[in-house]
C-alpha atoms as a PDB file:
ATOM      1  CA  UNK A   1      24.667 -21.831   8.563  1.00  0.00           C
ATOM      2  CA  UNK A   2      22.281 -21.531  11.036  1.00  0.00           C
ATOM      3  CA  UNK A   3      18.355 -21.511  10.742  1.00  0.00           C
ATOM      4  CA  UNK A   4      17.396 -17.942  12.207  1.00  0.00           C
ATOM      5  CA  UNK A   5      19.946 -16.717   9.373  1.00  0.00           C
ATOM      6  CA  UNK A   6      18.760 -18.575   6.229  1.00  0.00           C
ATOM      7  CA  UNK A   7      15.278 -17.092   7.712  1.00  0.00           C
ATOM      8  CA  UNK A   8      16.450 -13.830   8.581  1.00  0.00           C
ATOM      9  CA  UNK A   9      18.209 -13.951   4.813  1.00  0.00           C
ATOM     10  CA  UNK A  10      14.794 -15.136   3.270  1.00  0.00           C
ATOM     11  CA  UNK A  11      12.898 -12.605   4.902  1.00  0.00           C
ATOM     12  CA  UNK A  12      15.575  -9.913   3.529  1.00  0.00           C
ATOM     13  CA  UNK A  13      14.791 -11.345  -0.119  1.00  0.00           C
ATOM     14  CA  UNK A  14      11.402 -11.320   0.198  1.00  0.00           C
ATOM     15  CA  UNK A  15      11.135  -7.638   1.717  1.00  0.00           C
ATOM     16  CA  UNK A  16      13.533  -7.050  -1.658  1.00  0.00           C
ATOM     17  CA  UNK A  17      11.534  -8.443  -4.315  1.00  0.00           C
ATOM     18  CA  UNK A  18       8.080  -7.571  -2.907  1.00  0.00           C
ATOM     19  CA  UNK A  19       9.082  -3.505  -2.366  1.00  0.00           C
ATOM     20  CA  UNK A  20       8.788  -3.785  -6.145  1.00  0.00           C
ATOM     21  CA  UNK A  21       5.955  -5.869  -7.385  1.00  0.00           C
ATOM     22  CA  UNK A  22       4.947  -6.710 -10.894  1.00  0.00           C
ATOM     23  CA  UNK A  23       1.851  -8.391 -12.169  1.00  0.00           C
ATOM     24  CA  UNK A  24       2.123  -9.919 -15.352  1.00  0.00           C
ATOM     25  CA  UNK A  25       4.045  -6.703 -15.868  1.00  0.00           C
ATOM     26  CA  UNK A  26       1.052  -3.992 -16.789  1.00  0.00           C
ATOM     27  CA  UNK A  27       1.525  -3.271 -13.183  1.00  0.00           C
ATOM     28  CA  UNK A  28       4.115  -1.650 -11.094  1.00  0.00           C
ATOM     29  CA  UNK A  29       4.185  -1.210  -7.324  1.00  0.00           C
ATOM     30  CA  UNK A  30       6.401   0.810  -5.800  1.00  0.00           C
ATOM     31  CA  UNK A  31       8.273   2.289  -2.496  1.00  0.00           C
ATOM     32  CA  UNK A  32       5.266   0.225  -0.580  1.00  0.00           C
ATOM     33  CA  UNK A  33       5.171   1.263   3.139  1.00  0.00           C
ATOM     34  CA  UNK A  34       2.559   1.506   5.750  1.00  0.00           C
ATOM     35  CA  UNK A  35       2.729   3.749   9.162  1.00  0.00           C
ATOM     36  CA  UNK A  36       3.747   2.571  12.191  1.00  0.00           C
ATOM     37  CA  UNK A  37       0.640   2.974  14.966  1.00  0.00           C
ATOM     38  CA  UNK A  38       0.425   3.870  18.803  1.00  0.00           C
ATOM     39  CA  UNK A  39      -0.900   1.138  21.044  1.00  0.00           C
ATOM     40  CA  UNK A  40      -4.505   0.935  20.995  1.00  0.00           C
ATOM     41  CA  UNK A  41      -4.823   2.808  17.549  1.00  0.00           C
ATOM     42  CA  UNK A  42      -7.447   1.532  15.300  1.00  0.00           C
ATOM     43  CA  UNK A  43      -6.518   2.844  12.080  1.00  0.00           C
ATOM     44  CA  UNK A  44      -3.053   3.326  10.431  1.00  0.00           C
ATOM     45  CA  UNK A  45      -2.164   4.480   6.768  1.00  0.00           C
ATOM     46  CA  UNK A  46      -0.265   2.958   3.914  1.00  0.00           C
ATOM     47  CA  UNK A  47       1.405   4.642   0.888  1.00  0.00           C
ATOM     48  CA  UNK A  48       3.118   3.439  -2.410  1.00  0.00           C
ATOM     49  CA  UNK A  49       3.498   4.205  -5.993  1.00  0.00           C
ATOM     50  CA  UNK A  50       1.305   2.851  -8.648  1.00  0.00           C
ATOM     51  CA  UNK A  51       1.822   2.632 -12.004  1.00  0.00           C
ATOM     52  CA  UNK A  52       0.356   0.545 -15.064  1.00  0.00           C
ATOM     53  CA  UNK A  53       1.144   0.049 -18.796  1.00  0.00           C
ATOM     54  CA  UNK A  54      -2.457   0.334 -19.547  1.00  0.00           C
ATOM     55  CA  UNK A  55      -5.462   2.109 -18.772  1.00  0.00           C
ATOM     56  CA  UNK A  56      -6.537   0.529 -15.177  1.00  0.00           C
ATOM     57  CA  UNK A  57      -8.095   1.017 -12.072  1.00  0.00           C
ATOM     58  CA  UNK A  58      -7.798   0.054  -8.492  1.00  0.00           C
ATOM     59  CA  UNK A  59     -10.970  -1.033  -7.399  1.00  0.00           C
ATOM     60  CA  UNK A  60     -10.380  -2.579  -3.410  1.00  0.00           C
ATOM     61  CA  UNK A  61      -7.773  -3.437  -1.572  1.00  0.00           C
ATOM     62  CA  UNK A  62      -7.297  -6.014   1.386  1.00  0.00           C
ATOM     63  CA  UNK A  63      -4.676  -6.288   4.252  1.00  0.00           C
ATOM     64  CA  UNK A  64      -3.807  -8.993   6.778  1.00  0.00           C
ATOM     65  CA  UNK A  65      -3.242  -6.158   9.519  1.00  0.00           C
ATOM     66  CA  UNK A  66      -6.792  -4.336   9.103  1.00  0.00           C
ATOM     67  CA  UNK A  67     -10.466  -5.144   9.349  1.00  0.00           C
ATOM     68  CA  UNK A  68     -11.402  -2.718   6.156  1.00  0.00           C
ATOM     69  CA  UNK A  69      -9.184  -0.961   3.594  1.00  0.00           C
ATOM     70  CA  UNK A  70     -10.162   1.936   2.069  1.00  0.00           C
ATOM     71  CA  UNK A  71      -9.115   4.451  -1.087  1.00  0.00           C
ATOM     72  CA  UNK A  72      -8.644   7.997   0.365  1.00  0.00           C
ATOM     73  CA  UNK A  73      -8.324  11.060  -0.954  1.00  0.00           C
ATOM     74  CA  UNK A  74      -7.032  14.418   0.854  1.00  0.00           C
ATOM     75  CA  UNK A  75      -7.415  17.846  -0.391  1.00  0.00           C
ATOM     76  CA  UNK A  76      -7.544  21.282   1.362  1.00  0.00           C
ATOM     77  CA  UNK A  77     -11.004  23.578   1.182  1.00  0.00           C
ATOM     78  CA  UNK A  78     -11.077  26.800   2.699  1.00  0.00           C
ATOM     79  CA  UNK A  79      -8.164  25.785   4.696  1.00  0.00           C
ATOM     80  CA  UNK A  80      -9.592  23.025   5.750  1.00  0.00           C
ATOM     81  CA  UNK A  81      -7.613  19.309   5.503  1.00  0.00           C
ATOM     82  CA  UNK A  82     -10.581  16.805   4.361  1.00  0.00           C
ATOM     83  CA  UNK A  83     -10.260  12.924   3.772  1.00  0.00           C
ATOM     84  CA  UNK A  84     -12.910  11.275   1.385  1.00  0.00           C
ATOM     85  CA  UNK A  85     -12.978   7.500   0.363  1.00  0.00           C
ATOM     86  CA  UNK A  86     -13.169   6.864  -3.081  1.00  0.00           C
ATOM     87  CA  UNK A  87     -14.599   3.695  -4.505  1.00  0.00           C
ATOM     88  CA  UNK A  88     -11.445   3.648  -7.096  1.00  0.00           C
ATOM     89  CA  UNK A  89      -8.629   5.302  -8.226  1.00  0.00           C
ATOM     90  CA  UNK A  90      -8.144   5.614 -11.751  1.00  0.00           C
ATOM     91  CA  UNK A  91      -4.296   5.029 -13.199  1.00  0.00           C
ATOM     92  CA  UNK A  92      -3.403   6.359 -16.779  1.00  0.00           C
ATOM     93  CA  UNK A  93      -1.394   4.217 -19.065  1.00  0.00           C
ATOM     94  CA  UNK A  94       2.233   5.437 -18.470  1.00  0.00           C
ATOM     95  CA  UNK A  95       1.276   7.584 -15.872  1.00  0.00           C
ATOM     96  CA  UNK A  96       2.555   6.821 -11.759  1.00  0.00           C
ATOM     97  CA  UNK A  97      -0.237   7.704  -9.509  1.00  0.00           C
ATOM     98  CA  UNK A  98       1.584   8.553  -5.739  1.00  0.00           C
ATOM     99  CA  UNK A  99      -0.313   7.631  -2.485  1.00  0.00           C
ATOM    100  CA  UNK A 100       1.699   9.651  -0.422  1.00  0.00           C
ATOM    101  CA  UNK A 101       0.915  11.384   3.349  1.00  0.00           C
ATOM    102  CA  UNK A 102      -1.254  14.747   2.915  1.00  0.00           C
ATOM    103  CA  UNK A 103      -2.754  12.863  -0.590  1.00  0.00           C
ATOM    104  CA  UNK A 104      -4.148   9.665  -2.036  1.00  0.00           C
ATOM    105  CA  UNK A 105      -3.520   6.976   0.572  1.00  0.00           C
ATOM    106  CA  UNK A 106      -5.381   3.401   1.841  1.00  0.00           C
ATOM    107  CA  UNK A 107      -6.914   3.916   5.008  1.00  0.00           C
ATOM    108  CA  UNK A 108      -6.320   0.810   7.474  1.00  0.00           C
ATOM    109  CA  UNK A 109      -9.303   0.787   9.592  1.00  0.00           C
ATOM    110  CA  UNK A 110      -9.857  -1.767  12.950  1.00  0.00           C
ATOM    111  CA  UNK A 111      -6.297  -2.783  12.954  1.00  0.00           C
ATOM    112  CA  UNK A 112      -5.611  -6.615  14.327  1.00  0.00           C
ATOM    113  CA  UNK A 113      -2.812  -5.069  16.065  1.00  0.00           C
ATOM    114  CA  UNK A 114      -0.724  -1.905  16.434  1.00  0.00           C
ATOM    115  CA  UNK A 115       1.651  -1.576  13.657  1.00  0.00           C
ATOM    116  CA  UNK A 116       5.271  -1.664  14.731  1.00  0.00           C
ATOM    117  CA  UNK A 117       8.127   0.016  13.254  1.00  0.00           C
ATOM    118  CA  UNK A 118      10.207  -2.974  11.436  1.00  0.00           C
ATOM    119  CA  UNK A 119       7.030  -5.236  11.101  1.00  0.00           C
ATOM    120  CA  UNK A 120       5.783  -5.686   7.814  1.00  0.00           C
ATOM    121  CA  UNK A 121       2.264  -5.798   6.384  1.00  0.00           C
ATOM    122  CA  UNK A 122       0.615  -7.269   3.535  1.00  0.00           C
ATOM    123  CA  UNK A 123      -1.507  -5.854   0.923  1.00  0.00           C
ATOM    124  CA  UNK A 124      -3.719  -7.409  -1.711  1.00  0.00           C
ATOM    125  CA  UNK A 125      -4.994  -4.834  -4.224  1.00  0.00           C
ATOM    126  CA  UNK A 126      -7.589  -5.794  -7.422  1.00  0.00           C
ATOM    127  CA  UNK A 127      -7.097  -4.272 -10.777  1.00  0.00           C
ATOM    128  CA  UNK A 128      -9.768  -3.438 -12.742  1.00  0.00           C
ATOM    129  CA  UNK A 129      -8.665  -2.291 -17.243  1.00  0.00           C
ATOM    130  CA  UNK A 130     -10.201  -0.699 -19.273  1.00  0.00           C
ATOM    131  CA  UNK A 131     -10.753  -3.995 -21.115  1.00  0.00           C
ATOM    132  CA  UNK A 132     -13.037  -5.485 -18.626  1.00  0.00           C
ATOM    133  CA  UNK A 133     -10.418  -8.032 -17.595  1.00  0.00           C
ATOM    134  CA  UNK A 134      -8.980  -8.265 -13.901  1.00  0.00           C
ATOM    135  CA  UNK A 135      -5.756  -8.707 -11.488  1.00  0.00           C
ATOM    136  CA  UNK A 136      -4.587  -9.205  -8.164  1.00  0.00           C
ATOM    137  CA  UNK A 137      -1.537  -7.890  -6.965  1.00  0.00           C
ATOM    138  CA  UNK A 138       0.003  -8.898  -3.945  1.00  0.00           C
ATOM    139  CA  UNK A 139       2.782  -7.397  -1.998  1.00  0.00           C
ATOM    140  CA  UNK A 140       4.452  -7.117   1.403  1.00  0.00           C
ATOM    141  CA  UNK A 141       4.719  -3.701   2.910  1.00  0.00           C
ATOM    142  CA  UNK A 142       7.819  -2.631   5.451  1.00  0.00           C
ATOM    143  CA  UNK A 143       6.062  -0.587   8.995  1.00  0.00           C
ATOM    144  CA  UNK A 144       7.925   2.504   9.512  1.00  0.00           C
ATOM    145  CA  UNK A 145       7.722   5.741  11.633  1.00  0.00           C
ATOM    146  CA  UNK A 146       7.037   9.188   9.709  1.00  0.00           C
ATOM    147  CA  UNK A 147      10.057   9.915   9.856  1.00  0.00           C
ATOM    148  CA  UNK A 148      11.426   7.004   8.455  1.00  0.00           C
ATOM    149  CA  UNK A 149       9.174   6.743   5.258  1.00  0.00           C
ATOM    150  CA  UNK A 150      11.773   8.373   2.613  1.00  0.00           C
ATOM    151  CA  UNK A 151      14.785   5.688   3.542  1.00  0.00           C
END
C-alpha cells in the first residue's frame, strides 16, 4: 500500500475518533466543526456540542488556526442580533450545552490563515468542576461551508 493512503487512511481515523472526544469520560465533545472563511477574513466561528457527567465549566479555549478564542453568546433585543463574550460557560451535569450558529459559539479572532472547506482545525478547551479540579480537552475540528455544517 502506498504512503499517501496509509496517511490519507490515518487522517480518516483521526478525523473519526476526534469528532467525538472524551476526557477521562466526564466530558463529551460532540459534532465539532468550525466555518470555513473568505480570503483575508480575520475571524471565523466554531460550533460543537458539550456535555459533562458533572457539574463543570469551560473556562478558555485555544486554537492552532486563531490568535484569540473567545466564548460568545448571541441573543436578540429589540430586534436586534447582539454577540457578547463570556468569560465561561457553565455545563450542568447530564445536561448538553449546543454552540450552534445564531447561539453560544467560540469566536476565532486574527486567523493564521483563511479557513478552507475540508481543512481541519484544532481546539484545546480547559475544564473547570465544581470540585476545584481541572481538564484539558483536545480535539480536531473538520472546516466546512454553512451549508455543509449538518452532514
Amino acid at each position: 500500500m502506498n504512503m499517501s493512503i496509509i496517511r490519507s487512511i490515518g487522517f480518516a481515523l483521526l478525523l473519526l475518533v476526534t469528532a467525538c472526544a472524551r476526557a477521562d469520560s466526564d466530558i463529551v465533545i460532540s459534532n465539532a466543526w468550525a466555518r470555513a472563511s473568505a480570503p483575508g477574513q480575520q475571524v471565523a466561528a466554531a460550533y460543537m456540542s458539550l456535555q459533562s457527567k458533572r457539574d463543570a465549566t469551560l473556562v478558555k479555549a485555544e486554537s492552532n488556526v486563531a490568535g484569540t478564542v473567545e466564548i460568545h453568546s448571541m441573543t436578540m433585543e429589540n430586534d436586534v442580533m447582539k454577540m457578547r463574550m463570556m468569560d465561561e460557560l457553565p455545563l450542568p451535569a447530564g445536561k448538553a450545552v449546543h454552540l450552534e450558529p445564531g447561539g453560544l459559539h467560540l469566536m476565532l479572532f486574527d486567523l493564521k490563515q483563511s479557513l478552507q472547506a475540508g481543512d481541519k482545525a484544532e481546539f484545546t478547551l480547559h475544564f473547570k468542576y465544581a470540585d476545584g479540579t481541572s481538564n484539558q480537552v483536545r480535539i480536531v475540528a473538520p472546516i466546512r461551508n454553512r451549508a455543509d455544517h449538518a452532514h
